[in-house]
PDB file of N, CA and C in Angstrom:
ATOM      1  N   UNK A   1       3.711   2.159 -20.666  1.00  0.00           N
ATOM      2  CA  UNK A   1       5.123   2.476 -20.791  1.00  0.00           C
ATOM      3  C   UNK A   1       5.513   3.654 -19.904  1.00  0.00           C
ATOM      4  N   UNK A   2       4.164   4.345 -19.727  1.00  0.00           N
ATOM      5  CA  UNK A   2       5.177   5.396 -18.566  1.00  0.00           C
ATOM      6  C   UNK A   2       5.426   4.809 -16.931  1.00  0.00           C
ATOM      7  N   UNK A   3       5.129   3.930 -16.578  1.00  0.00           N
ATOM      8  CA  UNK A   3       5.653   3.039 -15.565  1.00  0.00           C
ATOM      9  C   UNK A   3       7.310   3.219 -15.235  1.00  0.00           C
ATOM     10  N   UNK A   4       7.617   2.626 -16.659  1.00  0.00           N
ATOM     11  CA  UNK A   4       9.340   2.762 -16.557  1.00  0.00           C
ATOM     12  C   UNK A   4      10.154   3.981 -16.927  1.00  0.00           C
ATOM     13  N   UNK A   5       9.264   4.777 -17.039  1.00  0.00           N
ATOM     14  CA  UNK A   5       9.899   6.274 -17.066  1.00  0.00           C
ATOM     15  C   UNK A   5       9.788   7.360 -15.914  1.00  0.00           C
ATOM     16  N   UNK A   6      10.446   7.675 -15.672  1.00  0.00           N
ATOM     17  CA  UNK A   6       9.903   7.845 -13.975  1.00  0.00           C
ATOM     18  C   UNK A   6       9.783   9.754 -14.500  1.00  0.00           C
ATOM     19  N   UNK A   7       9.767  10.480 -15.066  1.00  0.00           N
ATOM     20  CA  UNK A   7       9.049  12.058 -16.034  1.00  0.00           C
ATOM     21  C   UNK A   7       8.119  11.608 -16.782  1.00  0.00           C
ATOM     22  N   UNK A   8       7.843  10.417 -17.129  1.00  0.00           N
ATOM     23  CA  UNK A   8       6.133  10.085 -17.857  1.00  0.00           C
ATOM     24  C   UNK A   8       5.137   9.521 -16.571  1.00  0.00           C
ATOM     25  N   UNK A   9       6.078   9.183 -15.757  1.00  0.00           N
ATOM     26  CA  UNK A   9       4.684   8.788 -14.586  1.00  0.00           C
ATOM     27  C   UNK A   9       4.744   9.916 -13.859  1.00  0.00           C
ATOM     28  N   UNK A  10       5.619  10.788 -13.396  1.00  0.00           N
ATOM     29  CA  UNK A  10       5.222  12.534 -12.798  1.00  0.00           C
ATOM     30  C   UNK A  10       4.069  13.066 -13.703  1.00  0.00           C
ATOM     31  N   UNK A  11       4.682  13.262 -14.932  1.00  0.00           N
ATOM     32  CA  UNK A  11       3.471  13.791 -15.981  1.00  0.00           C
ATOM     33  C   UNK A  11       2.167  13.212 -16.014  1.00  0.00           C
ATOM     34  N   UNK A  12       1.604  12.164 -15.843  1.00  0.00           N
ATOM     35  CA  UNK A  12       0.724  11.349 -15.662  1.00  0.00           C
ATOM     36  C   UNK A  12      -0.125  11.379 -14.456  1.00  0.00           C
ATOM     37  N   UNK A  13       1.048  11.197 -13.399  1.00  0.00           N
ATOM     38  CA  UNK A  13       0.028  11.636 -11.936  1.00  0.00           C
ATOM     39  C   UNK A  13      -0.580  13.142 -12.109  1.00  0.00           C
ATOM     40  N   UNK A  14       0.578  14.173 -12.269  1.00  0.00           N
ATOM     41  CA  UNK A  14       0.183  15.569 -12.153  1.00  0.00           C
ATOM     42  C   UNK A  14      -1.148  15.614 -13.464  1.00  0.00           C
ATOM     43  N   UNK A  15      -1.106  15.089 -14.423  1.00  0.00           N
ATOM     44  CA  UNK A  15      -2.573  15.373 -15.617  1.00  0.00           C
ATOM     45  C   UNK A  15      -3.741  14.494 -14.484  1.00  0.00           C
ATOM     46  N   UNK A  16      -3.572  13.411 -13.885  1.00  0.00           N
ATOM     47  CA  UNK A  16      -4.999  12.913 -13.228  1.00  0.00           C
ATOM     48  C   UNK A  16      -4.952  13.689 -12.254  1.00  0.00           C
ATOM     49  N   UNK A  17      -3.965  14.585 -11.487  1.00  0.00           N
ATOM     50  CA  UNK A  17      -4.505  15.206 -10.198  1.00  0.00           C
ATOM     51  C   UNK A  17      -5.347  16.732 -11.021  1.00  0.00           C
ATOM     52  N   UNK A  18      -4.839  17.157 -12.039  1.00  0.00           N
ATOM     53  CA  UNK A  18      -5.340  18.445 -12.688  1.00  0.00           C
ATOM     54  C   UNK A  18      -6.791  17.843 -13.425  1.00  0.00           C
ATOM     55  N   UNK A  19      -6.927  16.683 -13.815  1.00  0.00           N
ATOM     56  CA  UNK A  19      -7.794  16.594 -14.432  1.00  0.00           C
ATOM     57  C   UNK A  19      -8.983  16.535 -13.306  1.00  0.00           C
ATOM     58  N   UNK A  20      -9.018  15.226 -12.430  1.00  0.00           N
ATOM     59  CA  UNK A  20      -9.737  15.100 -11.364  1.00  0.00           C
ATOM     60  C   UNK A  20     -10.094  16.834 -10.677  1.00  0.00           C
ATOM     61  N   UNK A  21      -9.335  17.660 -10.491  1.00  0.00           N
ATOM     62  CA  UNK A  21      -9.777  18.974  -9.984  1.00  0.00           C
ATOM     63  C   UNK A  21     -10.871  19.715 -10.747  1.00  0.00           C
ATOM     64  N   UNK A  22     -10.423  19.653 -12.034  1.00  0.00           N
ATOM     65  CA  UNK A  22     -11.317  20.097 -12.846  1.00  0.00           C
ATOM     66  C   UNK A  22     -12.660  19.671 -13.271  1.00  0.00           C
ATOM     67  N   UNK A  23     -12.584  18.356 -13.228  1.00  0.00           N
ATOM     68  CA  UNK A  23     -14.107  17.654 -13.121  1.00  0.00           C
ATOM     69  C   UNK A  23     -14.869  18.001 -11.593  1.00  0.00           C
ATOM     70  N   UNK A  24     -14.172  17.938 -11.205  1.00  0.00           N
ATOM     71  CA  UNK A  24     -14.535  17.846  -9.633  1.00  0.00           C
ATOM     72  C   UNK A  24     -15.465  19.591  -9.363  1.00  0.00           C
ATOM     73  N   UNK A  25     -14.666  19.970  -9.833  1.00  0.00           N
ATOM     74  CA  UNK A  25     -14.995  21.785 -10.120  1.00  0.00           C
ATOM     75  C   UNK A  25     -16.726  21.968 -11.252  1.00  0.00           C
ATOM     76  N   UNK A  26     -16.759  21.117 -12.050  1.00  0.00           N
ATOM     77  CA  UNK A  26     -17.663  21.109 -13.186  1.00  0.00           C
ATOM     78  C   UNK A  26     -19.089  20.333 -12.221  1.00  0.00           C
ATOM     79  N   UNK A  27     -18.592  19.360 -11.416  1.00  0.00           N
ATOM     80  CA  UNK A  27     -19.596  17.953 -10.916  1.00  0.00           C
ATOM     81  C   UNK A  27     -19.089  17.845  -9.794  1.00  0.00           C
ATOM     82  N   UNK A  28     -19.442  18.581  -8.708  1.00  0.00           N
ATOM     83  CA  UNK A  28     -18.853  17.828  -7.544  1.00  0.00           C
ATOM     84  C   UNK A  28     -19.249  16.353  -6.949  1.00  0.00           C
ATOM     85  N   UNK A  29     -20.478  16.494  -7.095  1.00  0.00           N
ATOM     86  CA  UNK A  29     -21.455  14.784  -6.840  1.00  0.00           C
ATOM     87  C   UNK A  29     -21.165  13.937  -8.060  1.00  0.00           C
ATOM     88  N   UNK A  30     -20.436  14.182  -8.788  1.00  0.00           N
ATOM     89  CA  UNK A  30     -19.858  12.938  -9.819  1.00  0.00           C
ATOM     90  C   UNK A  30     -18.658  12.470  -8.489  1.00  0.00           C
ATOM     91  N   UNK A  31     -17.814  12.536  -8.117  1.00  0.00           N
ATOM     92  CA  UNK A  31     -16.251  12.766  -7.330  1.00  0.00           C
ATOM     93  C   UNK A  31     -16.886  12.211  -5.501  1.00  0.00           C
ATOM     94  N   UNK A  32     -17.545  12.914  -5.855  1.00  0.00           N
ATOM     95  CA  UNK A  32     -17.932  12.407  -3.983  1.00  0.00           C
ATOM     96  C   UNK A  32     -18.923  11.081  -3.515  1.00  0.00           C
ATOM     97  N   UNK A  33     -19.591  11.080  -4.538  1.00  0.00           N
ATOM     98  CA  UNK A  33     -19.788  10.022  -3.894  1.00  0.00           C
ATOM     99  C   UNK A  33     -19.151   8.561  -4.116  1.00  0.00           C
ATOM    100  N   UNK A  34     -18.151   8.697  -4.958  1.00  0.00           N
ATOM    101  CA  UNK A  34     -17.147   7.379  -4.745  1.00  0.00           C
ATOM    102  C   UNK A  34     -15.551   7.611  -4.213  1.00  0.00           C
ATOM    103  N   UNK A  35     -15.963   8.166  -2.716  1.00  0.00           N
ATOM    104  CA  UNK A  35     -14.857   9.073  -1.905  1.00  0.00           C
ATOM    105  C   UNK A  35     -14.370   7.244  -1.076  1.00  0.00           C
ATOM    106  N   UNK A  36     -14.611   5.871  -1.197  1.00  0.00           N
ATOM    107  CA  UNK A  36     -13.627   5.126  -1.234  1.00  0.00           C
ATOM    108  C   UNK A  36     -13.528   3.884  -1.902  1.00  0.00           C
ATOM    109  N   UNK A  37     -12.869   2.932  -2.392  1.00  0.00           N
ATOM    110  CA  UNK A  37     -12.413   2.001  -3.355  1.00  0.00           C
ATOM    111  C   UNK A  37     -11.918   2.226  -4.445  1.00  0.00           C
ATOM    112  N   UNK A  38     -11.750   1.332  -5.420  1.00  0.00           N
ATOM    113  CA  UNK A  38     -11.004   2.056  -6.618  1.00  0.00           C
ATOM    114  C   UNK A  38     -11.316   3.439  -7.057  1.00  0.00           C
ATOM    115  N   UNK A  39     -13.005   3.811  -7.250  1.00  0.00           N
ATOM    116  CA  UNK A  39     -13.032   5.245  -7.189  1.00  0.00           C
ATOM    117  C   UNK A  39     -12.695   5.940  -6.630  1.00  0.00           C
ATOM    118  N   UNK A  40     -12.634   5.440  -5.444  1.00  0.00           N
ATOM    119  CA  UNK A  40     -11.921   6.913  -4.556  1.00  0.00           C
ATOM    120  C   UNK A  40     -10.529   7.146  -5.211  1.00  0.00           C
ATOM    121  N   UNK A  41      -9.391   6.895  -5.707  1.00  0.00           N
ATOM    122  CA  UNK A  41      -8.646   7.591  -5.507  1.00  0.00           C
ATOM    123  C   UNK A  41      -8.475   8.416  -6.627  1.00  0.00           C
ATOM    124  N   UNK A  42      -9.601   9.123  -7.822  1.00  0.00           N
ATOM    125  CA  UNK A  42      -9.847   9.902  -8.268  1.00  0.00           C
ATOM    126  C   UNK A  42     -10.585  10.965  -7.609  1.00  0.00           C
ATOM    127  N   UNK A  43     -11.168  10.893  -6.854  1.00  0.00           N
ATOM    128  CA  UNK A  43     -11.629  11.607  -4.981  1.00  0.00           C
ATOM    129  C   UNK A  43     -10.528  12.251  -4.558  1.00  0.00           C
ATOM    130  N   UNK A  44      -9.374  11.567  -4.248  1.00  0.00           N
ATOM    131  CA  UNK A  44      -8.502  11.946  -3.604  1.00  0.00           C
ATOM    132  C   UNK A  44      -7.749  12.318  -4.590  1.00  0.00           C
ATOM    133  N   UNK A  45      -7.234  12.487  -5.681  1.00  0.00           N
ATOM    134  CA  UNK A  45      -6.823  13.342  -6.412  1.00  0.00           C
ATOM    135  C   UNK A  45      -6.866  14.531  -6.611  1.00  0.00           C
ATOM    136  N   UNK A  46      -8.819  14.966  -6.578  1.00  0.00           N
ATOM    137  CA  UNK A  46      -9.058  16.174  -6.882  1.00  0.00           C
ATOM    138  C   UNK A  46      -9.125  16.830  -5.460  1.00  0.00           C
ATOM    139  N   UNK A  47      -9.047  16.093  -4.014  1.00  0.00           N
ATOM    140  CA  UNK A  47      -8.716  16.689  -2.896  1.00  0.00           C
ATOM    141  C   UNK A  47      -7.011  17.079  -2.937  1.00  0.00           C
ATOM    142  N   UNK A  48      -6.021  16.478  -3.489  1.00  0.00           N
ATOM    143  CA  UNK A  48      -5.051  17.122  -3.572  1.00  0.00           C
ATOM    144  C   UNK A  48      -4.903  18.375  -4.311  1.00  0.00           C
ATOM    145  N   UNK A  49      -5.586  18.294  -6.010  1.00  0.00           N
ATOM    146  CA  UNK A  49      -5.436  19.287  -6.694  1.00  0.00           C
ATOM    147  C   UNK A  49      -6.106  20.583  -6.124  1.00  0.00           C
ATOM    148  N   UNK A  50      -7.761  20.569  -4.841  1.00  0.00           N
ATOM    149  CA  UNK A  50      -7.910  21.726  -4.379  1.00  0.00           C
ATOM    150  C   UNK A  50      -6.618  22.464  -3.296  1.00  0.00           C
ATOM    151  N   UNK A  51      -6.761  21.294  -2.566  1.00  0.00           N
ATOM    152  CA  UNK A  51      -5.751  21.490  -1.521  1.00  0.00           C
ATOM    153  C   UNK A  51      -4.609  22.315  -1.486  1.00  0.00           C
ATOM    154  N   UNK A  52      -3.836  21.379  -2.456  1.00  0.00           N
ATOM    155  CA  UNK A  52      -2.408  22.021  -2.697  1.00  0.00           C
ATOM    156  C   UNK A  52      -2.623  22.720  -4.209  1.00  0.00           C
ATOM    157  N   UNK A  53      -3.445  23.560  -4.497  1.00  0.00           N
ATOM    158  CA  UNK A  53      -3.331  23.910  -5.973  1.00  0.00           C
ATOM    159  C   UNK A  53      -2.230  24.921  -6.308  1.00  0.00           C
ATOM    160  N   UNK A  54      -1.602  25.649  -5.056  1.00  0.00           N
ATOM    161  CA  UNK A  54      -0.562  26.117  -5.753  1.00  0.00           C
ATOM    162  C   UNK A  54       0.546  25.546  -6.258  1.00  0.00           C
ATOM    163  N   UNK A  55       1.219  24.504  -4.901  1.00  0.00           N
ATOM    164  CA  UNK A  55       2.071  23.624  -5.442  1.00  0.00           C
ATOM    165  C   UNK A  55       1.763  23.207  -6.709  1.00  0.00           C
ATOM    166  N   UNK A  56       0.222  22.019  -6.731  1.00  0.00           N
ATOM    167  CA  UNK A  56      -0.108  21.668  -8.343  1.00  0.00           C
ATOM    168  C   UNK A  56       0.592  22.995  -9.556  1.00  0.00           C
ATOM    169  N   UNK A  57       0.364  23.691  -8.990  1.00  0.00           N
ATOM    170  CA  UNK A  57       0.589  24.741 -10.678  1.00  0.00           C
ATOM    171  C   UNK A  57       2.081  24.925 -10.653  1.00  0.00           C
ATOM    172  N   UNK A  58       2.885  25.271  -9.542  1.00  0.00           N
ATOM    173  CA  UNK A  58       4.285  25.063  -9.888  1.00  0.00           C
ATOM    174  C   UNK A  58       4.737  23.985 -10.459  1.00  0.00           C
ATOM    175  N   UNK A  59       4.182  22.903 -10.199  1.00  0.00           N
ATOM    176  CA  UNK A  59       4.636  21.757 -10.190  1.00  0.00           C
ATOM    177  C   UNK A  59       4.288  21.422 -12.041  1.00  0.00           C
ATOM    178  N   UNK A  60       3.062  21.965 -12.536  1.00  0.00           N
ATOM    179  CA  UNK A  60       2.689  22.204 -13.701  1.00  0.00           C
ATOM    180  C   UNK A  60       3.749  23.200 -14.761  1.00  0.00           C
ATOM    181  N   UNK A  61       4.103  24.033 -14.184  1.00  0.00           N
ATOM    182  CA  UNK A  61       4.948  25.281 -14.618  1.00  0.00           C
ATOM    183  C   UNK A  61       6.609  24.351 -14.956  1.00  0.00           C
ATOM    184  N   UNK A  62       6.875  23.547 -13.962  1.00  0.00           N
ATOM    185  CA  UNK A  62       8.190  23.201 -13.869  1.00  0.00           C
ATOM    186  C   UNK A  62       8.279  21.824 -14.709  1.00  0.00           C
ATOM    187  N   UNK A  63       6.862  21.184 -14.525  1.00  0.00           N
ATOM    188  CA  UNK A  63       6.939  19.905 -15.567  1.00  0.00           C
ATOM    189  C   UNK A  63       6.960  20.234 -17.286  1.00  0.00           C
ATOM    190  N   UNK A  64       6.224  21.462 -17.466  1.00  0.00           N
ATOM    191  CA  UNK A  64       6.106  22.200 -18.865  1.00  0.00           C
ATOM    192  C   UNK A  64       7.467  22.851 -19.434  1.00  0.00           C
ATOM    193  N   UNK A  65       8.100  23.311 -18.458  1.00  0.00           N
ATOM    194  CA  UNK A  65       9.365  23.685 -18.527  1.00  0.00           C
ATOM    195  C   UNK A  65      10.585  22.493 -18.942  1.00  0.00           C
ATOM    196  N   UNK A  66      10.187  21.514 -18.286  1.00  0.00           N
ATOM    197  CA  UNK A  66      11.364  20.533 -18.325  1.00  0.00           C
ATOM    198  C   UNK A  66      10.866  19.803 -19.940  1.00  0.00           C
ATOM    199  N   UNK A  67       9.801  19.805 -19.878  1.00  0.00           N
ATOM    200  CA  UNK A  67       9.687  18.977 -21.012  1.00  0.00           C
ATOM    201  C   UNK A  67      10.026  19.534 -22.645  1.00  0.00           C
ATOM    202  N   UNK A  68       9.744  20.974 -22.426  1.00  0.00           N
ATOM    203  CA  UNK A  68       9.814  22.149 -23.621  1.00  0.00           C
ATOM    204  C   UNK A  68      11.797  22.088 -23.635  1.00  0.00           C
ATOM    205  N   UNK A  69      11.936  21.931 -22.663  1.00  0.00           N
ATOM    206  CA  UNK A  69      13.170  22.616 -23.069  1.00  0.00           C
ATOM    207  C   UNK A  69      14.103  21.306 -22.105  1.00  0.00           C
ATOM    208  N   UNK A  70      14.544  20.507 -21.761  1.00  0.00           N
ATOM    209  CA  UNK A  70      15.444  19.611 -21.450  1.00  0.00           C
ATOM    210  C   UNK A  70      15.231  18.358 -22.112  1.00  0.00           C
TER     211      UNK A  70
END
């Protein structure tokens, strides 16, 4: 159902890109070595969440915000 909600599929991508970082952080050789096919794009998740981790956390800050209070 968050498909058709377009603030439950933001919320959704942003928890697998935070989650994937964090595993990735715990196990890096869990994450890398299925860097392509369906696994990969939990790979490439946690390459966004290092990457851009500041954005990620605004983007965390502003999704927590909207949801607490709009």
């Amino acid at each position: 159902s968050a498909i058709f909600n377009f603030q439950s599929l933001l919320t959704v991508i942003l928890l697998l890109i935070c989650t994937c970082a964090y595993i990735r952080s715990l196990a890096p050789s869990l994450l890398d070595r299925n860097k392509t096919g369906l696994l990969g794009i939990f790979w490439k998740c946690a390459r966004i969440g290092e990457r851009k981790s500041p954005y990620v956390a605004v983007c965390c800050i502003v999704m927590a915000f909207s949801i607490l209070f709009i």
